[in-house]
C-alpha atoms as a PDB file:
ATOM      1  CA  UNK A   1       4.870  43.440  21.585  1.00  0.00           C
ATOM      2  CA  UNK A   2       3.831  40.300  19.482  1.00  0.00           C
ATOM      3  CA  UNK A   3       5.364  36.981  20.465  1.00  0.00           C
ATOM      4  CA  UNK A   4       7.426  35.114  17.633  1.00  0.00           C
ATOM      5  CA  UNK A   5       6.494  31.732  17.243  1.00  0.00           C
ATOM      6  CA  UNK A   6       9.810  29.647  18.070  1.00  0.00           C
ATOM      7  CA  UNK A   7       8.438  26.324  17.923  1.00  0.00           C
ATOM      8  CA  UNK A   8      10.176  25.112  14.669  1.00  0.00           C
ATOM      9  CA  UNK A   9      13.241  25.769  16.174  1.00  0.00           C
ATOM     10  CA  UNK A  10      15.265  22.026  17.067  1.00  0.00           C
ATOM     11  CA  UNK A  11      18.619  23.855  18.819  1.00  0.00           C
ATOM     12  CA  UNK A  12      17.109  26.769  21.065  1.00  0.00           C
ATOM     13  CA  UNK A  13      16.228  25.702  24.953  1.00  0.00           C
ATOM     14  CA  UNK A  14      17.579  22.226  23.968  1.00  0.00           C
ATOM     15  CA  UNK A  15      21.166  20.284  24.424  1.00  0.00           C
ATOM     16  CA  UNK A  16      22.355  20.198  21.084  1.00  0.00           C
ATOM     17  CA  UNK A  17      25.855  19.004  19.907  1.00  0.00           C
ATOM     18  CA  UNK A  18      28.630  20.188  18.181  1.00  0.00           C
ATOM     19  CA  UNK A  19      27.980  19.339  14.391  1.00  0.00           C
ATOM     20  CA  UNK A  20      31.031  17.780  13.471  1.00  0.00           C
ATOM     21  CA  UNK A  21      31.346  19.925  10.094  1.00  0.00           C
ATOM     22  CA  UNK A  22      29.838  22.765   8.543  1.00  0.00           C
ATOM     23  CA  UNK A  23      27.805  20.432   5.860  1.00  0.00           C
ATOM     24  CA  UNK A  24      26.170  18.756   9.443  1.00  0.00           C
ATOM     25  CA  UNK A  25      25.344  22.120  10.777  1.00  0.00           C
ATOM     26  CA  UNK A  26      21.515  22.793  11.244  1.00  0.00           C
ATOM     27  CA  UNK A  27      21.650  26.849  10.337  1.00  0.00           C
ATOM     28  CA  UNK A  28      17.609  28.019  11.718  1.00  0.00           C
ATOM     29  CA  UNK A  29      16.047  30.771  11.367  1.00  0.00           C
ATOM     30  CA  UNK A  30      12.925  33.244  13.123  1.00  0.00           C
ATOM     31  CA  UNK A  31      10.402  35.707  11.636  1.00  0.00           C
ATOM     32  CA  UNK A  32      11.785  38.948  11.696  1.00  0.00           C
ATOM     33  CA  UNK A  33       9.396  41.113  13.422  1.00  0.00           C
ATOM     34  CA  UNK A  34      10.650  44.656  12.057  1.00  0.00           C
ATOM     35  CA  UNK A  35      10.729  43.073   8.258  1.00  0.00           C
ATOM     36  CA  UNK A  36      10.492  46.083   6.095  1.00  0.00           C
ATOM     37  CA  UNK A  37      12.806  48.380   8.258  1.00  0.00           C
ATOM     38  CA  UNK A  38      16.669  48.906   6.544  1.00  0.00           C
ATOM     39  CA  UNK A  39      18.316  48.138  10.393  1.00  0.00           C
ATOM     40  CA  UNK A  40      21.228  45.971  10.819  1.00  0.00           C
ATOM     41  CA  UNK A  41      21.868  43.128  12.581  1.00  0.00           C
ATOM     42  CA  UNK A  42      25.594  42.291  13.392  1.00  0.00           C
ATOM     43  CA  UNK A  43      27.168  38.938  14.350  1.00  0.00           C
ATOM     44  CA  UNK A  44      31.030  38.987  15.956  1.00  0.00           C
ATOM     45  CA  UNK A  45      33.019  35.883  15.945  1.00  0.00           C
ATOM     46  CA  UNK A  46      36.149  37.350  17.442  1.00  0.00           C
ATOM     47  CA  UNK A  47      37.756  33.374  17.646  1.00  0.00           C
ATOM     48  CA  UNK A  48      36.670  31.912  14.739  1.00  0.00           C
ATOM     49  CA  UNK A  49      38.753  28.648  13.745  1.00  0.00           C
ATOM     50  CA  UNK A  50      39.333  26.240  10.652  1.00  0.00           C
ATOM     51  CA  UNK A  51      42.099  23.932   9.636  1.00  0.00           C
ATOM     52  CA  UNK A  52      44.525  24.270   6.999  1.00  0.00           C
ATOM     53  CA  UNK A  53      43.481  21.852   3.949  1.00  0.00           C
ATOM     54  CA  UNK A  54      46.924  21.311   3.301  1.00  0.00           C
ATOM     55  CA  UNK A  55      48.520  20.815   6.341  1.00  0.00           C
ATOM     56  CA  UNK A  56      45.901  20.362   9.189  1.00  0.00           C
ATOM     57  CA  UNK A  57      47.280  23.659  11.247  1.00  0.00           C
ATOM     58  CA  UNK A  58      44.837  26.036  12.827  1.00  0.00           C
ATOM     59  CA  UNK A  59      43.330  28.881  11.153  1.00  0.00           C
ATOM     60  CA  UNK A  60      42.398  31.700  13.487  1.00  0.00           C
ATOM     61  CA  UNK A  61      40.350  34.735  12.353  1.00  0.00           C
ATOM     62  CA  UNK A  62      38.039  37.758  13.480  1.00  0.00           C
ATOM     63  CA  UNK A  63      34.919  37.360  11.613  1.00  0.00           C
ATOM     64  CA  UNK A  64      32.051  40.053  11.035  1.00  0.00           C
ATOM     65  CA  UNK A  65      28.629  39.308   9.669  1.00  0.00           C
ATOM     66  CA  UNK A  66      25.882  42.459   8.943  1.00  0.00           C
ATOM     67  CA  UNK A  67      22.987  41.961   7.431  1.00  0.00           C
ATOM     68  CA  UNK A  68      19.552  43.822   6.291  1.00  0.00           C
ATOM     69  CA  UNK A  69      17.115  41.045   7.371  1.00  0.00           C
ATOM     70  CA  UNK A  70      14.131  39.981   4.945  1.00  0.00           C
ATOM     71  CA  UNK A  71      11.571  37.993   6.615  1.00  0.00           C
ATOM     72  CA  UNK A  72      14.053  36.415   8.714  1.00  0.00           C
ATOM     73  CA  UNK A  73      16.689  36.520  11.071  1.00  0.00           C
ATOM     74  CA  UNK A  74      19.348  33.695  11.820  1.00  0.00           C
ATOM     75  CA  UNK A  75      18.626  32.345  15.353  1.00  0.00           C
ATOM     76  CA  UNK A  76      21.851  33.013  17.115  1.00  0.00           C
ATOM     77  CA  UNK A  77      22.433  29.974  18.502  1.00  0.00           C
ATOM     78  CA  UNK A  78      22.048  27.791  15.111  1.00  0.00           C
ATOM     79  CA  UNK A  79      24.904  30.438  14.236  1.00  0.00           C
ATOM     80  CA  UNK A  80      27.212  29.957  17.192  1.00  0.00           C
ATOM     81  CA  UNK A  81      27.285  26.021  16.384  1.00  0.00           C
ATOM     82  CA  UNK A  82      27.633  26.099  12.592  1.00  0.00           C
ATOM     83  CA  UNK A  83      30.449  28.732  13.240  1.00  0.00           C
ATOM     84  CA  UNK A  84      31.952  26.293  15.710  1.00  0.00           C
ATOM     85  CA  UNK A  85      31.591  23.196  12.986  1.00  0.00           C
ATOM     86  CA  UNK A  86      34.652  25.001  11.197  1.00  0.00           C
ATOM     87  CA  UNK A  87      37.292  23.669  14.003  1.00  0.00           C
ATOM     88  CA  UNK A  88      37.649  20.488  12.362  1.00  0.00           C
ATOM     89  CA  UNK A  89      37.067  21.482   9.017  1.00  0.00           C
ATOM     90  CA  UNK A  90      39.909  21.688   5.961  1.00  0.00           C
ATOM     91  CA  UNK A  91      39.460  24.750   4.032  1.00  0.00           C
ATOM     92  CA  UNK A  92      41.434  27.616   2.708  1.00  0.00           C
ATOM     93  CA  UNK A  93      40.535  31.186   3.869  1.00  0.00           C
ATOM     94  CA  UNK A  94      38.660  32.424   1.202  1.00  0.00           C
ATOM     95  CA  UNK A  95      36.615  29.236   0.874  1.00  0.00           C
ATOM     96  CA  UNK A  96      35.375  29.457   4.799  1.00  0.00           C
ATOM     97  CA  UNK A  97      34.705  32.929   4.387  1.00  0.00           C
ATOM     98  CA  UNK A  98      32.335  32.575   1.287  1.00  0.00           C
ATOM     99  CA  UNK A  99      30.475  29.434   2.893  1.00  0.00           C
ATOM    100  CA  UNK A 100      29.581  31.358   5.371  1.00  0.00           C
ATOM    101  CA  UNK A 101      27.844  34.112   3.766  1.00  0.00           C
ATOM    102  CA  UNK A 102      26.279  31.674   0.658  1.00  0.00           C
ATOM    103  CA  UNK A 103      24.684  29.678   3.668  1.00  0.00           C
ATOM    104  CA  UNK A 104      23.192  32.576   5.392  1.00  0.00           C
ATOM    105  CA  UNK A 105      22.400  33.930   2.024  1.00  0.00           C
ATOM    106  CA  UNK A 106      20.342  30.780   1.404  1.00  0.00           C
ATOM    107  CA  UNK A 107      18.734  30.787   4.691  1.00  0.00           C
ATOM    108  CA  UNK A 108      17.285  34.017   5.510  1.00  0.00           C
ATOM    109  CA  UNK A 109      17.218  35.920   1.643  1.00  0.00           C
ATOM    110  CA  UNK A 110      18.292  39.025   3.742  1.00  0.00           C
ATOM    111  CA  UNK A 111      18.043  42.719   1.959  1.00  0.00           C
ATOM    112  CA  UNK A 112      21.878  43.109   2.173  1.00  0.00           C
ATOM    113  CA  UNK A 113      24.334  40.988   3.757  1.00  0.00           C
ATOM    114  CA  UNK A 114      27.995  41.164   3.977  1.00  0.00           C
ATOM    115  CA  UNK A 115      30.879  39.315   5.581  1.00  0.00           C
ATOM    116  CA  UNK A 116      34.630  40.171   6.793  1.00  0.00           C
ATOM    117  CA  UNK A 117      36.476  37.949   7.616  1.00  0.00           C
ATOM    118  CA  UNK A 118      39.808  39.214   8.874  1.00  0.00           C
ATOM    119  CA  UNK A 119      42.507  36.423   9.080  1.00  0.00           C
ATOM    120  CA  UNK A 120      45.388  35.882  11.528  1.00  0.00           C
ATOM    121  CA  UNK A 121      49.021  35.635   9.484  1.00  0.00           C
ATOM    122  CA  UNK A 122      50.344  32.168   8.616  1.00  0.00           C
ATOM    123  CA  UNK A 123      53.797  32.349   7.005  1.00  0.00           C
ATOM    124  CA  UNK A 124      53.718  36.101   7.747  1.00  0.00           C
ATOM    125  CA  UNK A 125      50.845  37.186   5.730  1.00  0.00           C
ATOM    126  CA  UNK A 126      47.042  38.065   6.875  1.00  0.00           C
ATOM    127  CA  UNK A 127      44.741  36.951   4.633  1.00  0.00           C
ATOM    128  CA  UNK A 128      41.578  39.342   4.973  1.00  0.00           C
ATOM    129  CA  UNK A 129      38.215  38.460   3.078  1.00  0.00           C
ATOM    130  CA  UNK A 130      35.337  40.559   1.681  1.00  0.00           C
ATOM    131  CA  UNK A 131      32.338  39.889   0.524  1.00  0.00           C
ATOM    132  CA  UNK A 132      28.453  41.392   0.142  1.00  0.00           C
ATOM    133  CA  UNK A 133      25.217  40.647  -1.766  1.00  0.00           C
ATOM    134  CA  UNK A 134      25.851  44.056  -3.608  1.00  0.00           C
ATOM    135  CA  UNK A 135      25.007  47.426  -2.437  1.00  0.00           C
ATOM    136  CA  UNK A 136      23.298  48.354   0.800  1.00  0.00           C
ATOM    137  CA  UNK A 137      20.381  49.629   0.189  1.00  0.00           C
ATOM    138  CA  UNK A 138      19.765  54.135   0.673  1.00  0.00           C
ATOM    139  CA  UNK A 139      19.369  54.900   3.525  1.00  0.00           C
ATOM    140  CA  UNK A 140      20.791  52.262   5.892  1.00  0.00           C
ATOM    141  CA  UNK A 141      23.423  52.982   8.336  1.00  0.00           C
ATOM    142  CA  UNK A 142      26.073  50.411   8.037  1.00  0.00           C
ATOM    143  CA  UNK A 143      29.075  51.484  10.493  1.00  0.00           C
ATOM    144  CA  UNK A 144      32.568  50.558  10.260  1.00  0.00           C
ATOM    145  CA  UNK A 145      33.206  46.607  11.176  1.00  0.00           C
ATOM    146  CA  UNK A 146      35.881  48.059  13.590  1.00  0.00           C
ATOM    147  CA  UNK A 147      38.210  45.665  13.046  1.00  0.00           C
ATOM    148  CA  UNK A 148      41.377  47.517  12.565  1.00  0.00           C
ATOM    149  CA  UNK A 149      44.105  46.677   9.200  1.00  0.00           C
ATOM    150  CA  UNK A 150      46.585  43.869  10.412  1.00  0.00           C
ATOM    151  CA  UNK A 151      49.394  45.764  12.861  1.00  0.00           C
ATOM    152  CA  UNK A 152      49.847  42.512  15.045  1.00  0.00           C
ATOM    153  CA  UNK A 153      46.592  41.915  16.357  1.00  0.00           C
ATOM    154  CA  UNK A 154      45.476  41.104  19.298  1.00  0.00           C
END
């Protein structure tokens, strides 16, 4: 099995801290190994947080990431912090969830990539956010996200 070269990486086997907002976070990245193979790769942020813009409450939401990777894969724990950097950050639903995917989409230039982002109700009402790069390509297995329709999660 050939080694991937880590080396570049400034966050993995090292203290790093908490980037105080998503614009700060350092999002890395490794050669993908099995680039040229339609498999997915699946990220689960099951306590995802962000702040209301308006009026500084929390935001709380289940957030799935798949993706087809290029030549690249996100290094997980680059991820894990930029993820994080949302706690203290102002946004509205829709605008977290899109960031998200537009910064990965930067990064790594995946085959497919697609994001849910399924949002705890505020004033009674889940918010729940879609988006993808466009089709998956033939072929791929993409399974369900498993996160089931709003019924009172939890």
């Amino acid at each position: 099995m050939a080694k991937t070269d880590v080396s570049g990486l400034t966050q993995l086997g090292a203290k790093a801290e908490m980037p105080k907002s998503p614009e700060e976070a350092i999002l890395e990245k490794v050669p993908a190994s099995n680039s040229g193979l339609n498999y997915v790769v699946r990220f689960t942020a099951p306590e995802f947080t962000s702040l209301c813009p308006l009026t500084g409450q929390p935001d709380f939401a289940h957030i799935v990431i798949d993706y087809i990777p290029g030549e690249w894969l996100v290094e997980s724990k680059s991820l894990k912090l930029f993820l994080h950097s949302f706690r203290n950050h102002g946004a509205f639903h829709e605008d977290c969830t899109i960031e998200i995917a537009k910064r990965l989409v930067d990064l790594l230039n995946p085959v497919w990539l697609r994001i849910g982002a399924y949002w705890y109700p505020r004033g009674g009402i889940p918010i729940d956010v879609f988006w993808q790069t466009g089709s998956a390509p033939e072929g791929a297995w993409i399974p369900d996200q498993g996160v089931a329709p709003y019924r009172g999660r939890g």
